[in-house]
C-alpha atoms as a PDB file:
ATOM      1  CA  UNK A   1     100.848-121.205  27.027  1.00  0.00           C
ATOM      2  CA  UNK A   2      97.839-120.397  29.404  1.00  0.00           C
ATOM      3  CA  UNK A   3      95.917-117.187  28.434  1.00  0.00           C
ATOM      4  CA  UNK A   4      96.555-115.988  32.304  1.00  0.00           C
ATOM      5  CA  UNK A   5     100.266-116.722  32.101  1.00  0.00           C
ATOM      6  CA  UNK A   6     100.490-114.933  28.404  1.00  0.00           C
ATOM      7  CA  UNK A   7      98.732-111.596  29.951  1.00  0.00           C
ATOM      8  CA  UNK A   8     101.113-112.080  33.009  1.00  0.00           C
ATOM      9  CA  UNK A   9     104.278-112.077  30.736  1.00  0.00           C
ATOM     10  CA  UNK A  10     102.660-109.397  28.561  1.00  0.00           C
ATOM     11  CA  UNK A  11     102.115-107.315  30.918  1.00  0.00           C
ATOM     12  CA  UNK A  12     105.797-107.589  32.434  1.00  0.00           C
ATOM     13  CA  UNK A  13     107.169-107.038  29.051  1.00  0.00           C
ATOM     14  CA  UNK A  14     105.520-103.610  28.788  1.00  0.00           C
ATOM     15  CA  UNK A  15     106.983-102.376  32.622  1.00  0.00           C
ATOM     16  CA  UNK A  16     109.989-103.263  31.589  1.00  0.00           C
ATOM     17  CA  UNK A  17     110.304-101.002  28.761  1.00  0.00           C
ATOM     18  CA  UNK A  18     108.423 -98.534  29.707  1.00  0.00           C
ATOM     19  CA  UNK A  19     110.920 -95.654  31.676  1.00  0.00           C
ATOM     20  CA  UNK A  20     109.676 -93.742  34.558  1.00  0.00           C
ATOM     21  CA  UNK A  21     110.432 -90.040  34.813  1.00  0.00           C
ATOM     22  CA  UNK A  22     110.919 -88.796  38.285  1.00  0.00           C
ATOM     23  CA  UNK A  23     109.707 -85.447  38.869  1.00  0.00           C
ATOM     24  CA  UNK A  24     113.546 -83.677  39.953  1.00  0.00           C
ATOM     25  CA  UNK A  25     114.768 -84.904  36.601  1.00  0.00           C
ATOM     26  CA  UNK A  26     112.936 -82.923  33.871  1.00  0.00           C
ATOM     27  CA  UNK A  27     115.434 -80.551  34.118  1.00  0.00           C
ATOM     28  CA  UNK A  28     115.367 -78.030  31.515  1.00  0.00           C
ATOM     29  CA  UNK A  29     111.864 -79.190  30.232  1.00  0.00           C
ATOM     30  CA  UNK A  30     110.369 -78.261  33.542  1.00  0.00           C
ATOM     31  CA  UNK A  31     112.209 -74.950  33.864  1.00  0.00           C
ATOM     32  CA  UNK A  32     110.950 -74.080  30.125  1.00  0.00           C
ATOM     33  CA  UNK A  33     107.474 -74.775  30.869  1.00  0.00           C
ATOM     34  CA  UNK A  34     107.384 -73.230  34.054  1.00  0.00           C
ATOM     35  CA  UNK A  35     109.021 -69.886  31.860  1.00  0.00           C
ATOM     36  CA  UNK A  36     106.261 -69.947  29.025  1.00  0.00           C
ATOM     37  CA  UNK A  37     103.306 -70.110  32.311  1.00  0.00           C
ATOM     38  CA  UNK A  38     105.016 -66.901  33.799  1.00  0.00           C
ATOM     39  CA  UNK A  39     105.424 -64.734  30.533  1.00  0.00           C
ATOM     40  CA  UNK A  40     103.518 -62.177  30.168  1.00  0.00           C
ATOM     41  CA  UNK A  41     100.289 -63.019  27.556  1.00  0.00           C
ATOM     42  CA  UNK A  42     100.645 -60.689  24.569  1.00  0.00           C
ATOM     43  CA  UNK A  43      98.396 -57.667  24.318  1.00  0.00           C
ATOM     44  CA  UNK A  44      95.388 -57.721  22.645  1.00  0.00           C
ATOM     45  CA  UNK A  45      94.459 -55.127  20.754  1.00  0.00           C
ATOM     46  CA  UNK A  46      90.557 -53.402  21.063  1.00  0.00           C
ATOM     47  CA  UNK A  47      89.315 -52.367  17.559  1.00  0.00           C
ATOM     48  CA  UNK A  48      86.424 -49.415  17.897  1.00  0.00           C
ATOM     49  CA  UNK A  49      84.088 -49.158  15.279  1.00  0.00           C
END
């Protein structure tokens, strides 16, 4: 096999295992994240000397 057509069939073996996420379907993992940006940061606390 040529070098060219081995990189050619490489490279369509790797797109066709590689699955694309659409944005709309995260689902849950989107909502989560978007959750954990929005909470309120914890307090910090100011020692004096």
């Amino acid at each position: 096999m040529k070098p060219k057509a081995r990189f050619i069939q490489s490279v369509i073996e790797a797109a066709r295992q590689n699955q694309t996420e659409m944005p709309w379907a995260r689902g849950n993992r989107r909502a989560a994240f978007i959750a954990s940006r929005k909470s309120p940061a914890g307090r910090l606390e100011l020692k004096s000397a």
